[in-house]
Every structure is written in C-alpha cells, then in structure tokens.
Protein backbone atom coordinates (compact mmCIF):
# COMPACT_ATOMS: atom_id res chain seq x y z
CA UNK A 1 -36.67 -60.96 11.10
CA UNK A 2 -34.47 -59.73 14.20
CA UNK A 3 -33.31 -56.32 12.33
CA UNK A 4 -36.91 -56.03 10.96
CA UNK A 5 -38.59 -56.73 14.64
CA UNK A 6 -35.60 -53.89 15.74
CA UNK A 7 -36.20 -51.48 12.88
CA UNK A 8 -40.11 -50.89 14.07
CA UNK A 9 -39.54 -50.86 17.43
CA UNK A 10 -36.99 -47.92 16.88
CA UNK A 11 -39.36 -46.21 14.56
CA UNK A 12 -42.00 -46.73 16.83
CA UNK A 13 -39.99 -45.37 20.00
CA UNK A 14 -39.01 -42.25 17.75
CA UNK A 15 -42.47 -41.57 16.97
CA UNK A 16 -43.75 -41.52 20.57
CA UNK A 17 -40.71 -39.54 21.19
CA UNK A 18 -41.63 -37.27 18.60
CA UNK A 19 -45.65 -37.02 19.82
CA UNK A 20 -44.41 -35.82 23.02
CA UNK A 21 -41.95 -33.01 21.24
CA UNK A 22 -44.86 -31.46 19.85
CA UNK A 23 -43.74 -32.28 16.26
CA UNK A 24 -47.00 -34.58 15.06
CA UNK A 25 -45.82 -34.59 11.65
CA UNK A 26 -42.43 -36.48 12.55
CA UNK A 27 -44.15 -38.58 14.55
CA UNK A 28 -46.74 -39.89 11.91
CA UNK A 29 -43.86 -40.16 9.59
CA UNK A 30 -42.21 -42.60 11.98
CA UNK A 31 -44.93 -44.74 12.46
CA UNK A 32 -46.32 -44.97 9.15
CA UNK A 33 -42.70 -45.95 8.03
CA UNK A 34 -43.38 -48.86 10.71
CA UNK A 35 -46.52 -49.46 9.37
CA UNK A 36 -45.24 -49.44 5.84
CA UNK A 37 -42.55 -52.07 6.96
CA UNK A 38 -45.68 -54.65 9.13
CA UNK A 39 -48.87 -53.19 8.15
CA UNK A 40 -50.16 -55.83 11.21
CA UNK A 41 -47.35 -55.35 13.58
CA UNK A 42 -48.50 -55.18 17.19
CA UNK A 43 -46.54 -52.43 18.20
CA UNK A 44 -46.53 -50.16 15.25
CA UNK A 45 -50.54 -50.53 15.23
CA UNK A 46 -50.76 -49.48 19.28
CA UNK A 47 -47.94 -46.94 18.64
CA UNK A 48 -50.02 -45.31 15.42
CA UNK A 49 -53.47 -45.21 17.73
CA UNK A 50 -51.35 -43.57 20.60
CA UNK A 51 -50.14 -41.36 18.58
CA UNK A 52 -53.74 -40.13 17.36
CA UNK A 53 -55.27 -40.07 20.89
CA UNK A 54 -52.48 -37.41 22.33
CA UNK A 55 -53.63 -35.47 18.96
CA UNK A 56 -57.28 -35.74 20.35
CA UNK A 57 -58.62 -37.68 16.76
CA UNK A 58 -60.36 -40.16 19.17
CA UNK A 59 -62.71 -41.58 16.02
CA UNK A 60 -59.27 -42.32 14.17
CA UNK A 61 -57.60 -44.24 17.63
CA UNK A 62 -60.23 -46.01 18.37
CA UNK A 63 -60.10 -47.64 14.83
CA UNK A 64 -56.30 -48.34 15.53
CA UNK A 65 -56.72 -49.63 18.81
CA UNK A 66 -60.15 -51.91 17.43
CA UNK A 67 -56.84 -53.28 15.27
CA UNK A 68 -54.52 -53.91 18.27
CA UNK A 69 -57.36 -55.34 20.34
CA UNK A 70 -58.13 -57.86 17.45
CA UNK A 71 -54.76 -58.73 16.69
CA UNK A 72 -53.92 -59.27 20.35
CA UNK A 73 -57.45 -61.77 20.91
CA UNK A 74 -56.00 -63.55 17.21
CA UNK A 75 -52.91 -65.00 19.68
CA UNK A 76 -50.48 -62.48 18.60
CA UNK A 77 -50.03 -60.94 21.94
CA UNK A 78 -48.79 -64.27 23.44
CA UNK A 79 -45.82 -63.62 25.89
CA UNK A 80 -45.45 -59.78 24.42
CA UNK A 81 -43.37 -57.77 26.48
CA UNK A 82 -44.92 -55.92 30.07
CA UNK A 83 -45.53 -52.62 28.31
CA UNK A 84 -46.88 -54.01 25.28
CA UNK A 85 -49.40 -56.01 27.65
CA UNK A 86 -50.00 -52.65 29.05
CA UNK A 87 -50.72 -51.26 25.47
CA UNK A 88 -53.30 -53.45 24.66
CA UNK A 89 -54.78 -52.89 28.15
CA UNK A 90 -54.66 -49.65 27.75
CA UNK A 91 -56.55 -49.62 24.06
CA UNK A 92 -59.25 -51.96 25.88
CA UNK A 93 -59.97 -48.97 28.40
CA UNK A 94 -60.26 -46.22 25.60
CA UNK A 95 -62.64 -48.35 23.54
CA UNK A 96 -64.77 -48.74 26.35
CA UNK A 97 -64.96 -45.25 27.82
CA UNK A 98 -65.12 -43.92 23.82
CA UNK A 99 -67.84 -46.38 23.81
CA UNK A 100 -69.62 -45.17 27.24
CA UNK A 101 -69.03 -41.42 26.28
CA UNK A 102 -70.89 -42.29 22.49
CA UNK A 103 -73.62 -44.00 24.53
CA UNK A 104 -74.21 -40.87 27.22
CA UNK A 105 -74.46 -38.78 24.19
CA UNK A 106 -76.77 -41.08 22.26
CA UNK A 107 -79.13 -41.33 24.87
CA UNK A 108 -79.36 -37.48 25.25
CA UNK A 109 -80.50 -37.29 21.56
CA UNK A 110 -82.68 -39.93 21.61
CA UNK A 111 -84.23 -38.65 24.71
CA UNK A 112 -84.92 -35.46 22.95
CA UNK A 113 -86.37 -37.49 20.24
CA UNK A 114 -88.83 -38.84 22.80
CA UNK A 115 -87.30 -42.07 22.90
CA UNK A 116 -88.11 -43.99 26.24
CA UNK A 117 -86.47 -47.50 26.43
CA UNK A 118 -89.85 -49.78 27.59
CA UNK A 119 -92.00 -47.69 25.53
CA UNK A 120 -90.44 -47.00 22.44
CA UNK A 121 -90.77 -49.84 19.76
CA UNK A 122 -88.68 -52.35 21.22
CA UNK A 123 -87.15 -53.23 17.67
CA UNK A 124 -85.29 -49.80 17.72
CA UNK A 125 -84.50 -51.13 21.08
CA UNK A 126 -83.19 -54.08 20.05
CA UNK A 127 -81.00 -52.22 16.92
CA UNK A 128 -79.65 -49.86 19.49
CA UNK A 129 -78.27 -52.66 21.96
CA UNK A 130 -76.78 -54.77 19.13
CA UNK A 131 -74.66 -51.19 18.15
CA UNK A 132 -73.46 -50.53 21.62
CA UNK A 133 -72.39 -53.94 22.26
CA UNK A 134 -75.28 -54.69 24.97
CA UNK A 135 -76.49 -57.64 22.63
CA UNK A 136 -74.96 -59.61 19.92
CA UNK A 137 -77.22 -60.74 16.52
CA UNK A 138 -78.04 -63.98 16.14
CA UNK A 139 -79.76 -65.67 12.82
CA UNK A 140 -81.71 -68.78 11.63
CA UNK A 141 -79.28 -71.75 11.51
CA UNK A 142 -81.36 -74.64 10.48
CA UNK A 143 -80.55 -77.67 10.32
CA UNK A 144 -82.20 -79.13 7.16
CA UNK A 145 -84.12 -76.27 5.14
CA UNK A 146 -83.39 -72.30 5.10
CA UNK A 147 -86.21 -70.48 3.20
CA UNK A 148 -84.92 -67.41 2.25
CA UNK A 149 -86.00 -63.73 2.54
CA UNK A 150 -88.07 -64.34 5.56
CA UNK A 151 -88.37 -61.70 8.64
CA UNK A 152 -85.46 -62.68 11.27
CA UNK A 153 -87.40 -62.91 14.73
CA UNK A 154 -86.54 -64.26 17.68
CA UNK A 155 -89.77 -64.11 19.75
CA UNK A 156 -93.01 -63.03 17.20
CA UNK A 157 -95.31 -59.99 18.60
CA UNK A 158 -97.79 -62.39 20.57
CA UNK A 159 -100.96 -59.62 19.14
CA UNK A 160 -99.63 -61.23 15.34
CA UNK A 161 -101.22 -64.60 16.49
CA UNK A 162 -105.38 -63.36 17.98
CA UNK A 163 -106.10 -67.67 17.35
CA UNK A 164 -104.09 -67.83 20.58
CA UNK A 165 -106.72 -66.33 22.61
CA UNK A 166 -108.68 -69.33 22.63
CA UNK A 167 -106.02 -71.56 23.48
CA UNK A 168 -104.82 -69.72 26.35
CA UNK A 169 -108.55 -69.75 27.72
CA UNK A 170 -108.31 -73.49 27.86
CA UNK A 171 -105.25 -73.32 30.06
CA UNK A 172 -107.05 -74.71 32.97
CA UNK A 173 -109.02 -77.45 30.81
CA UNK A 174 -105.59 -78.31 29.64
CA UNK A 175 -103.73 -78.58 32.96
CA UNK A 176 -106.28 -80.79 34.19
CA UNK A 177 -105.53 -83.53 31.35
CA UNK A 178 -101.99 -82.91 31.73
CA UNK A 179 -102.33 -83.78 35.72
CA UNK A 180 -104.61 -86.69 34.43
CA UNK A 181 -101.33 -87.86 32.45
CA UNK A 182 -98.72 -87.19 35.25
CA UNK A 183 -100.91 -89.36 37.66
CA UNK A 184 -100.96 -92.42 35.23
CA UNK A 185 -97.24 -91.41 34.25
CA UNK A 186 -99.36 -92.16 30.58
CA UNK A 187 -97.37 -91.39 27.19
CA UNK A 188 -94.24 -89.71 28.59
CA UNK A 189 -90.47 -91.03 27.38
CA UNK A 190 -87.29 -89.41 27.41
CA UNK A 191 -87.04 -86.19 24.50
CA UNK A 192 -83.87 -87.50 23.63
CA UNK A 193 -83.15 -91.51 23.08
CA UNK A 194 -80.47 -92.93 21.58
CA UNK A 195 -80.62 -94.68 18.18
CA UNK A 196 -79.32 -98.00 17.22
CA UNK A 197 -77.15 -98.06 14.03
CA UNK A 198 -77.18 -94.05 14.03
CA UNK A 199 -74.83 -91.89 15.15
CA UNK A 200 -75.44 -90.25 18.80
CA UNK A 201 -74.33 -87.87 21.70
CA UNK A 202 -73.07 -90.29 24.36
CA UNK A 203 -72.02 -87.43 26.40
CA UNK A 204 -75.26 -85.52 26.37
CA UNK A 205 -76.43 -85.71 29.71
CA UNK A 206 -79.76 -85.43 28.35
CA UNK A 207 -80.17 -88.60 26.04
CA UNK A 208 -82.55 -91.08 27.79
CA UNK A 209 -83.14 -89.25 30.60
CA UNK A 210 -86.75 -88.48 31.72
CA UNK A 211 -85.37 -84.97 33.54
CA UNK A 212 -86.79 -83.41 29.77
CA UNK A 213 -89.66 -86.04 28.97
CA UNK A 214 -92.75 -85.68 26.33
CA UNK A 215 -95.87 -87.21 25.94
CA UNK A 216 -96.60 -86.74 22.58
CA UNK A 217 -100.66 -85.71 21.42
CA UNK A 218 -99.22 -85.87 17.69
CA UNK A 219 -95.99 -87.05 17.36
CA UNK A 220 -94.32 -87.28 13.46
CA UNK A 221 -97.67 -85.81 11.68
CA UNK A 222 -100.04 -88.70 13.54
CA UNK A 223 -102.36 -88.22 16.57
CA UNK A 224 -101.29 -90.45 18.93
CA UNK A 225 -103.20 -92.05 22.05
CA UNK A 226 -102.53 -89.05 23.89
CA UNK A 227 -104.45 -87.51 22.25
CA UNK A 228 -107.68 -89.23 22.91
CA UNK A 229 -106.76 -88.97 27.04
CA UNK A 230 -106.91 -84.98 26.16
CA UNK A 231 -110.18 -83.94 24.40
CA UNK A 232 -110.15 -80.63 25.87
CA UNK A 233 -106.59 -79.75 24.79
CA UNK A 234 -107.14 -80.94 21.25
CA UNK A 235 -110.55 -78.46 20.95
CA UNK A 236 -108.13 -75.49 22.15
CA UNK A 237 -105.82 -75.94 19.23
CA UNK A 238 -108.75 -76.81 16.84
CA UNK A 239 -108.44 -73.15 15.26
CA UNK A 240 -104.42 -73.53 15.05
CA UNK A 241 -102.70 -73.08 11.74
CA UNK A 242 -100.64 -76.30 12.51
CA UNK A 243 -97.70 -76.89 10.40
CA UNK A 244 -98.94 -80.64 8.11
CA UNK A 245 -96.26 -82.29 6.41
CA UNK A 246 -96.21 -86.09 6.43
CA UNK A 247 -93.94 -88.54 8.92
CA UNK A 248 -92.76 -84.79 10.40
CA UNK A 249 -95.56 -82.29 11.39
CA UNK A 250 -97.36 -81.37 13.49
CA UNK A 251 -95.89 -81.61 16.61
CA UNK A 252 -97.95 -81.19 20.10
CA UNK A 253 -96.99 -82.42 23.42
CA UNK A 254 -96.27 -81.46 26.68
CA UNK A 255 -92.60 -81.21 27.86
CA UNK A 256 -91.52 -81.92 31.12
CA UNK A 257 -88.55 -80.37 32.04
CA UNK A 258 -87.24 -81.65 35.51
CA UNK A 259 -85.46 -79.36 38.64
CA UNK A 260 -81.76 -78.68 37.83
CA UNK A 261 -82.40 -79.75 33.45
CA UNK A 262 -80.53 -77.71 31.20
CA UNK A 263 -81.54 -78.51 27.74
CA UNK A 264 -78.05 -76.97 25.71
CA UNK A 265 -78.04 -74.39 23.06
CA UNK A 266 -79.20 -75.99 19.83
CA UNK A 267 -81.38 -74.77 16.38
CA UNK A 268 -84.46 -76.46 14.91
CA UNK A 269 -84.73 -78.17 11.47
CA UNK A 270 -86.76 -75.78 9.01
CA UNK A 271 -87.08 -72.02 9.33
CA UNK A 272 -90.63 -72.47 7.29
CA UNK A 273 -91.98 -72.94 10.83
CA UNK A 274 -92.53 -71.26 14.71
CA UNK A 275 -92.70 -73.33 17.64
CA UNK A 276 -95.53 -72.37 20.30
CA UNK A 277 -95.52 -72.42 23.97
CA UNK A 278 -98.16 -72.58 26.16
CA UNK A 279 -96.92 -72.57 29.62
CA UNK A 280 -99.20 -74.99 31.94
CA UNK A 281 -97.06 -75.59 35.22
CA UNK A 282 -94.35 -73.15 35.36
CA UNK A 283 -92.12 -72.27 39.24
CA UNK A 284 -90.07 -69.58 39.59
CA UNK A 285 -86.52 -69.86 37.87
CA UNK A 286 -87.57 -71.93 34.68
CA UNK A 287 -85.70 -69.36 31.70
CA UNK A 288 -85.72 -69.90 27.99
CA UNK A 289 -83.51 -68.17 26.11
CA UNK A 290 -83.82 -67.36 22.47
CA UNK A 291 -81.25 -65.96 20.37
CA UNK A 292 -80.55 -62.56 22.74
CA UNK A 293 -83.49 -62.83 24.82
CA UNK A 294 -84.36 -64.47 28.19
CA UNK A 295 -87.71 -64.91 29.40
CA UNK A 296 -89.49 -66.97 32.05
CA UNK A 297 -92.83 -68.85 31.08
CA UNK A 298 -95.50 -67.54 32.99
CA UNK A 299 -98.60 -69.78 33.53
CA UNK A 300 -101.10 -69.26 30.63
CA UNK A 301 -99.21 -66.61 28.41
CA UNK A 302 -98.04 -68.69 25.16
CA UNK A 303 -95.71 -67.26 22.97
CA UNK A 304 -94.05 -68.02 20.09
CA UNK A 305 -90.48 -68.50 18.56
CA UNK A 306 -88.23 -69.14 15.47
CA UNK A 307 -86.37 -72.13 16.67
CA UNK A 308 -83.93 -71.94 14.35
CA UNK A 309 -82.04 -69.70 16.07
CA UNK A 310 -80.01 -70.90 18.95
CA UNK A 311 -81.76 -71.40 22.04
CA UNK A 312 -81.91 -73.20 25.58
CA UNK A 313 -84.15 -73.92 28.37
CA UNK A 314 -82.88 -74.35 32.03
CA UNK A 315 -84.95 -75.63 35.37
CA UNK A 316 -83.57 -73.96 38.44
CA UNK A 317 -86.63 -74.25 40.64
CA UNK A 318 -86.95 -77.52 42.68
CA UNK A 319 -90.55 -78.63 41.00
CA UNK A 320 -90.72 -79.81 37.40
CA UNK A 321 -91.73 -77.93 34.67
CA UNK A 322 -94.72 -78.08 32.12
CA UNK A 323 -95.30 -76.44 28.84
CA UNK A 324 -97.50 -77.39 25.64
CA UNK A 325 -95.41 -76.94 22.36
CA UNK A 326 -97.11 -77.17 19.44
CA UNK A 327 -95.51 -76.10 15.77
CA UNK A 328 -97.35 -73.71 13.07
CA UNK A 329 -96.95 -72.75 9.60
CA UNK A 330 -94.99 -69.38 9.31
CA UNK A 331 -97.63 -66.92 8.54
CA UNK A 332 -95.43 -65.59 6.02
CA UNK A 333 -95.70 -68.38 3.79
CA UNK A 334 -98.80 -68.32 1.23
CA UNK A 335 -100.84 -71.87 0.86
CA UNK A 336 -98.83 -72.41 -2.57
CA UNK A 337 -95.72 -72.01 -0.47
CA UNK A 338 -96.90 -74.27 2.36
CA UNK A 339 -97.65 -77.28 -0.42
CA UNK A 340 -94.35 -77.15 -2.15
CA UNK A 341 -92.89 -76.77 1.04
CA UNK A 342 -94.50 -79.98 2.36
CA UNK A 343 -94.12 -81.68 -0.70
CA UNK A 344 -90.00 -81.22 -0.60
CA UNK A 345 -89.86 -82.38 2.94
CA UNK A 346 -91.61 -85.17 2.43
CA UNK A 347 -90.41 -86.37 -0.52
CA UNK A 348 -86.62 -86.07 1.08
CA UNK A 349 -87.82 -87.77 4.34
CA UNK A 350 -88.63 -90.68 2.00
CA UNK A 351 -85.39 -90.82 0.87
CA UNK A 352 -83.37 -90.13 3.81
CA UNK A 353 -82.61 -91.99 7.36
CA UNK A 354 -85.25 -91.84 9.89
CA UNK A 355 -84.44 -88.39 12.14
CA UNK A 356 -86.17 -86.69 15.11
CA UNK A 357 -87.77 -84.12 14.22
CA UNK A 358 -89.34 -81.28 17.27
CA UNK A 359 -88.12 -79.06 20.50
C-alpha cells in the first residue's frame, strides 16, 4: 500500500510538473497511469481535473473535480494532507463559478426566449432551479399505499379545483363556528397522543401536547359532534369531492397550531389523496413547507397539497394558528379507481392494528 500510495503521488507530481512544461501529452500520460493504478484515488482524480482546467476543457474538469468533491464528502478526505485540503477547496470554487458562469449564460438565452421568472410557467421555473442547484426534487413517500403513474405535485394549481370557490366564500361563516368552538374549548385534543400497547415517539415534543390540537367535524370516515356545532362549515364543503373510505376518510377539522409549534418533516399515508387547507386565523410568520416550497397561509385562500411528500408547518408568531383541513379524492383517479381503491384500504384496515390516519 505504502509504494502504491508513493507511486501516484510521484506520477501525479510529474504530471503537474509536466502541465506547467507545456507538454499536455506527458502530463495526461502521468496521470492516467495514476488513474490506471486507483481509478478513485483522491489525488490522482484532483491532479487529472487540474490538469484539464490549465488546458481550458472546463466541461471535462468539472466532471473530475464533481469526482474529487464526492469522494472527499464519502469520508475519504479525512486528515488528507494541507494541499490536498486545498485541492478539494479549490475544485469546490470552480464548480461553483462554472456553475454561476452556465447560469449568467442561461439566463441570457432564456431571456431572449422571452422567459421572465414570475411570469413564465412556473413549472419551467421549477425544472430550471432543480438543474442549477437552487432546489432539490422531492417525491411521494407514503407511508402505506403508492399508486403509481400519477402527476408528482407539490402544491396543485388552485384554478384545477373551481368547487373551492364556494368554500372560501364561507370563510367568515366558518370562523365564526370555529370561535364558537375555541370559546367552549369544545372537541379539541392533542393531534398526536400516545398509544397504549403500540409503539410511540416519546421524544416527540409534539405527542400529547395541545400546542397542535384538532377538533375533529369527521374524524376516521364518521361525522362527529363537531360537526353538528358547525352547520355552516359543513354546507361549504357540501360540493367537495371528499375522499370516503371506511374507519379512514374523510378527514375535516380545524388544526390549531400554537406560537413557537413546529410540527417536523413527515409524509402522509396514501398518495390516492390531496389534503386541503383553508386558512381561517392565520398571523404573520405561520410557514408550511411542502417538498421545495414555502408558503404562508393567508386568511381565506385554501390550497391544496400532496402530503406524501415531506412537509412541515412552523408557528413563529405569538397568536395561535387556525386552518380547516379537509382530504379529497385525487382528481386523477376515475370512480372505478376510487372503489377499488377504497375497497383495498378498507379491507387491510380490517386486518391490521388500529393507526392514525390525517395531517
């Protein structure tokens, strides 16, 4: 291993040697001799991508120095030498100005191409941040059903759901019964409570807590009380394509989300589903974040989500936080779909421990 560790760095040292001679070919020959020797060696990789960039093939050293970046994050680069540290420093800064450069140069074209970031179709927004690194993808994890070849959104185009217009109408009908509910403290209970005989998250600083409370309307695919304490409410969501599958859907309450609540980064059950919000009583600095996407609720404008892919809610205001969730049917999904769906749920909830099903 020693004469093997010695042999590349001597090949490596004559190739830089040779780089700066003006002889290229030697140089290469050098290096790829290292490389031949360790194709995953550190130092050959770095001294192969250095060797490009003082030959000006930028596209070819930045694929080297992607390598010696990757390598060094995999724990390879623990205590390397001071000038290899500087190596992989130095392959970090020309990555990121190759990166910068590509991106002034994109944005001239697409300029020219009347592109105008706020205007333009935010999807080829979206595609363009996810290739320079701005955002990273994220995809339906759920937890107990994945229906496959479904559109992957994060937040759905709110003009794809026209039903909502009459439920954001009833915003201040609905408020009103929610006040009614906070006054009597009526129907709400922790989100999260802890199960006898099931396994649970002690150290969630969530579980029992009232800081994220519900009072469930329907709860499990049965009205509840609730419900009958908000006739006004229930009329707005009369038109709703709610998602019906026995002991699990639908889902409507309100959530209260208390100042200072972070509820954690987690995925729903079944991607056959979107979850609605309608925001009721909403301060500054309550953010929900959905896959790559923050927004705050703002009173009366509902939107809705695929909550199978990771998201999180935080309360940084000092007032508490109100919003009506409610789950649907995905639209994609044709009425046969929607019965075999329902009937495969609830066939292996009747077979299967008692869960908590919602968001």
């Amino acid at each position: 291993m020693t004469d093997m560790r010695t042999t590349i760095d001597q090949l490596a040292a004559k190739a830089m040697a040779a780089i700066q001679g003006g002889d290229a070919a030697g140089a290469h020959a050098a290096v790829d001799r290292a490389l031949q020797i360790s194709p995953q060696d550190l130092r050959a990789l770095l001294t192969k991508a250095d060797v490009l960039a003082a030959q000006g093939a930028a596209r070819e050293a930045n694929m080297y120095y992607g390598a010696v970046l990757q390598r060094a994050s995999a724990g390879v680069a623990a205590g390397m030498p001071q000038d290899l540290a500087a190596g992989v420093a130095r392959a970090r800064a020309f990555r990121e100005r190759l990166v910068a450069e590509r991106g002034a140069i994109l944005q001239q074209a697409l300029a020219g191409a009347g592109y105008e970031a706020g205007r333009s179709d935010p999807r080829f927004t979206h595609a363009l941040d996810l290739m320079m690194g701005r955002r990273k993808p994220y995809m339906p994890q759920p937890k107990t059903l994945y229906y496959p070849e479904l559109p992957v959104r994060q937040f759905y185009p709110r003009a794809d759901f026209p039903w909502l217009d009459k439920v954001e109408a009833a915003v201040d009908a609905m408020t009103e019964e929610l006040h009614a509910l906070l006054h009597e403290d009526a129907g709400f209970t922790p989100y999260l409570q802890s199960a006898p005989g099931l396994p649970n998250q002690p150290d969630y600083p969530l579980i029992d807590s009232m800081d994220w409370s519900t009072a469930f309307l329907w709860k499990d695919g049965e009205e509840t009380p609730n419900a009958a304490r908000c006739p006004r409410t229930m009329a707005a969501l009369a038109d709703v394509p709610l998602c019906r599958v026995k002991g699990r859907s639908p889902q409507v309450m309100f959530s209260q989300l208390k100042p200072g609540a972070h509820i954690k980064p987690h995925h729903g059950f079944v991607n056959t589903r979107l979850i609605c919000h309608v925001p009721l009583i909403v301060p500054p600095g309550c953010r929900f974040r959905v896959g790559n996407e923050v927004r705050e609720w703002e009173r009366g404008k509902a939107w809705v989500f695929d909550d199978t892919i990771e998201h999180e809610a935080v309360n940084q205001s000092d007032r508490t936080r109100v919003v009506l969730i409610f789950d649907i049917w995905r639209p994609e999904l044709s009425e046969e779909e929607r019965g075999l769906v329902a009937t495969l749920l609830e066939t292996l909830d009747a077979h299967s421990p008692s869960r908590r099903e919602g968001d």
